[in-house]
C-alpha atoms as a PDB file:
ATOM      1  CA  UNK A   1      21.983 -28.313  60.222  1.00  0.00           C
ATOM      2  CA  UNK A   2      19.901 -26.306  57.835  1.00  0.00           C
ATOM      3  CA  UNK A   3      18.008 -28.515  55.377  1.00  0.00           C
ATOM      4  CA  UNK A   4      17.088 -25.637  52.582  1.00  0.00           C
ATOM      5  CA  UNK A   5      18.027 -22.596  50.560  1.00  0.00           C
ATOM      6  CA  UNK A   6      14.900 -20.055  49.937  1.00  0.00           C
ATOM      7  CA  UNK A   7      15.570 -16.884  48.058  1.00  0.00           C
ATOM      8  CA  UNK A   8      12.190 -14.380  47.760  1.00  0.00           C
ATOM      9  CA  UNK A   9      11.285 -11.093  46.141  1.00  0.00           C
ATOM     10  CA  UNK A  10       8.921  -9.513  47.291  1.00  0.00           C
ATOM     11  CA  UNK A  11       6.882  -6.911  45.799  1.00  0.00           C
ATOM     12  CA  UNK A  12       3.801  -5.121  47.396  1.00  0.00           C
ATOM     13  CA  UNK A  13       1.663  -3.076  46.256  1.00  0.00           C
ATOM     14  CA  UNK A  14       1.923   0.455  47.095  1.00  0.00           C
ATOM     15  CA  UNK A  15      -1.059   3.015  47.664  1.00  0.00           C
ATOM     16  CA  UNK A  16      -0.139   5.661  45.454  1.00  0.00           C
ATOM     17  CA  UNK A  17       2.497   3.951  43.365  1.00  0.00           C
ATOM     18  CA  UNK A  18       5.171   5.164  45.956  1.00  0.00           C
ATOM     19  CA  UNK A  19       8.520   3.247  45.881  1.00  0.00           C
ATOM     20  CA  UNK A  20       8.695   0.108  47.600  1.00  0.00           C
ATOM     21  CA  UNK A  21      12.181   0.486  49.355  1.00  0.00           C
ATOM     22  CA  UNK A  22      10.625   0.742  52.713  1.00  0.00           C
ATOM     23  CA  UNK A  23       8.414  -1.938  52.176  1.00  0.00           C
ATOM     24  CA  UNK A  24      11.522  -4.415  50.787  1.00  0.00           C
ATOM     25  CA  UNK A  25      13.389  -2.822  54.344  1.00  0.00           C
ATOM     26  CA  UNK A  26      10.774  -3.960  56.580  1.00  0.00           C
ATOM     27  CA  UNK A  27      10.763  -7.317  54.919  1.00  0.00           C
ATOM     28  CA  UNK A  28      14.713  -7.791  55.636  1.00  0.00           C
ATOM     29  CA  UNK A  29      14.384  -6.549  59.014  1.00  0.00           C
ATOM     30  CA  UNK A  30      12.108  -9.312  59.863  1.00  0.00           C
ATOM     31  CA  UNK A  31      14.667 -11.383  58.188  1.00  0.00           C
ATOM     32  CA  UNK A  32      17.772 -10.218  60.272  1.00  0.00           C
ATOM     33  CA  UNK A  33      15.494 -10.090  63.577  1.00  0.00           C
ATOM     34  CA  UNK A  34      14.337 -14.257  62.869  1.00  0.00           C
ATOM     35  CA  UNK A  35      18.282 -15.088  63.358  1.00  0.00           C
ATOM     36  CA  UNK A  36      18.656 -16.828  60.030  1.00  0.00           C
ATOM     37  CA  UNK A  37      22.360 -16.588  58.032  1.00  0.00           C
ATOM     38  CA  UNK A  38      20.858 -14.703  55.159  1.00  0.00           C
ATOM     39  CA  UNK A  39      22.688 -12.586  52.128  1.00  0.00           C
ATOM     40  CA  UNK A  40      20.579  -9.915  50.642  1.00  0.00           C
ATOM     41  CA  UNK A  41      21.167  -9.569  46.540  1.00  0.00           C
ATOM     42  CA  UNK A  42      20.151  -6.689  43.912  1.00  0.00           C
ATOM     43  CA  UNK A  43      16.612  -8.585  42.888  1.00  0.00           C
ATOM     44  CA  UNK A  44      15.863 -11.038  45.689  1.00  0.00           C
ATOM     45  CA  UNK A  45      17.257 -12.195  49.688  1.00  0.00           C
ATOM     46  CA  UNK A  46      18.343 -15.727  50.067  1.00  0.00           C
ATOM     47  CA  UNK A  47      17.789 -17.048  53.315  1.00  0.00           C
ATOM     48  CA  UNK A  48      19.728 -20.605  54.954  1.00  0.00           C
ATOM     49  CA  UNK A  49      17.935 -22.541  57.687  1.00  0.00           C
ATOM     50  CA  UNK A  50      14.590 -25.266  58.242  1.00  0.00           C
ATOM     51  CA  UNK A  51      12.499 -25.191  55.442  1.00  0.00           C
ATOM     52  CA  UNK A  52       9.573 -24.843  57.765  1.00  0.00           C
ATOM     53  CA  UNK A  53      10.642 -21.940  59.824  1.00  0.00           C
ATOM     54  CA  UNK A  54      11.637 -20.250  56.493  1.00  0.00           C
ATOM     55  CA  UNK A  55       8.453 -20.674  54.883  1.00  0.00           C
ATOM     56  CA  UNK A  56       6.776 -18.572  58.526  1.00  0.00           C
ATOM     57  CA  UNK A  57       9.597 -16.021  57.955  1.00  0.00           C
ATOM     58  CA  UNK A  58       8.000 -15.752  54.614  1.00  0.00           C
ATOM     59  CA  UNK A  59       4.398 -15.558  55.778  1.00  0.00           C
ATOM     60  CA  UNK A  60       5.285 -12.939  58.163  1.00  0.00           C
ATOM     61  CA  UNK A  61       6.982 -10.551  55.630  1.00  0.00           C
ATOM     62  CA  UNK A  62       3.532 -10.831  53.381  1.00  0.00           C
ATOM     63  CA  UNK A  63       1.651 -10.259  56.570  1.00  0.00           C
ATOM     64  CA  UNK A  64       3.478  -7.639  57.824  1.00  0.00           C
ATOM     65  CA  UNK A  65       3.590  -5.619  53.873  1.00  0.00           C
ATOM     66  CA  UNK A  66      -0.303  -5.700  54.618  1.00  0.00           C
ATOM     67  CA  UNK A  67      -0.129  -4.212  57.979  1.00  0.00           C
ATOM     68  CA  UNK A  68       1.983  -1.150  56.900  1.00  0.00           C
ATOM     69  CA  UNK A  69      -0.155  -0.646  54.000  1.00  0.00           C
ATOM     70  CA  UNK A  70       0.286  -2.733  51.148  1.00  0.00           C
ATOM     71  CA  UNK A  71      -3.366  -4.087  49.817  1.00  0.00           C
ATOM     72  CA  UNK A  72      -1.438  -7.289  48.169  1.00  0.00           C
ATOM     73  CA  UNK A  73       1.897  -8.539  47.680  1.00  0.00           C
ATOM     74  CA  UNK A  74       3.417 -11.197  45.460  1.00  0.00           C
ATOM     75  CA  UNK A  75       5.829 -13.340  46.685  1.00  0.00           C
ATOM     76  CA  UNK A  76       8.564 -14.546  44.303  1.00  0.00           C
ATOM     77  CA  UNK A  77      10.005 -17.750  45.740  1.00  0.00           C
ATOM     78  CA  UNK A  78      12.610 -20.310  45.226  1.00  0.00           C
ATOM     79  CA  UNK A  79      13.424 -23.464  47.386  1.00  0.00           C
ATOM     80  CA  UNK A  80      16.168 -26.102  47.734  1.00  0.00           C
ATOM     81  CA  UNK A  81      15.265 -28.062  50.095  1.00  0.00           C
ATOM     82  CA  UNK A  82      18.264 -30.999  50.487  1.00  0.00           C
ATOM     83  CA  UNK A  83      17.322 -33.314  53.748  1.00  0.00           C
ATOM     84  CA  UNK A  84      20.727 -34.447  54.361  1.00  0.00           C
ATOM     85  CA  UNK A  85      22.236 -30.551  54.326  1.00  0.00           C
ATOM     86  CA  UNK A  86      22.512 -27.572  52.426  1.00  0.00           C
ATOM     87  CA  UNK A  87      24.799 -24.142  52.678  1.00  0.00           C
ATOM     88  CA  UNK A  88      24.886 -20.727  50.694  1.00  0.00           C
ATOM     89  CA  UNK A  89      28.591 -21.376  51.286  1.00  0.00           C
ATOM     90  CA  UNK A  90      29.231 -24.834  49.764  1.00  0.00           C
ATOM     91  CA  UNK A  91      27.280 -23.856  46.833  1.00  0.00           C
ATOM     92  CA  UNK A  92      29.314 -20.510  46.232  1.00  0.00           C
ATOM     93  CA  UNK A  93      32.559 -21.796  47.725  1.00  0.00           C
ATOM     94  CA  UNK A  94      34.145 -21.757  44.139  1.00  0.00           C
ATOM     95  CA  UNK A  95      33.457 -18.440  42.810  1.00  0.00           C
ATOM     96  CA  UNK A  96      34.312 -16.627  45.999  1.00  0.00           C
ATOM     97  CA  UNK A  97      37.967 -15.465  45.932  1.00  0.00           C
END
């Protein structure tokens, strides 16, 4: 049963100002390749699962923007974190037709 809810942005820095797109693309692909139920949204990916193995899918996407070349990258996070169970579903169920 997943316990949390994280969405993040995330937004490196690029050498040259280039866009980030690629960078953002590697970032979900670590996502989709962790095996999490994720959704990914116009301004930030929401992920469903253990808050702790969330938070290292987060830590890897930061360390992996550094290793293709990104010299920093913020990180914009939000958490629910609900012990007894929490879905994307249940929370959307009523606007979804």
């Amino acid at each position: 049963m997943s316990n949390a809810l994280v969405s993040i942005q995330i937004l490196p820095k690029t050498k040259n100002g280039e866009s980030v797109i690629p960078y953002v693309d590697e970032a979900i692909s670590i996502i989709q390749e962790s095996g999490v139920k994720y959704e990914v949204h116009p301004l930030e990916t929401t992920m469903e699962g253990n808050l702790e193995h969330l938070l290292q899918i987060i830590t890897q996407m930061n360390e992996r923007m550094i290793e293709i070349g990104s010299s920093n990258v913020i990180s914009q996070v939000k958490i629910l974190y609900q012990p007894d169970g929490v879905s994307m579903d249940k929370l959307t169920e009523k606007y979804r037709p």
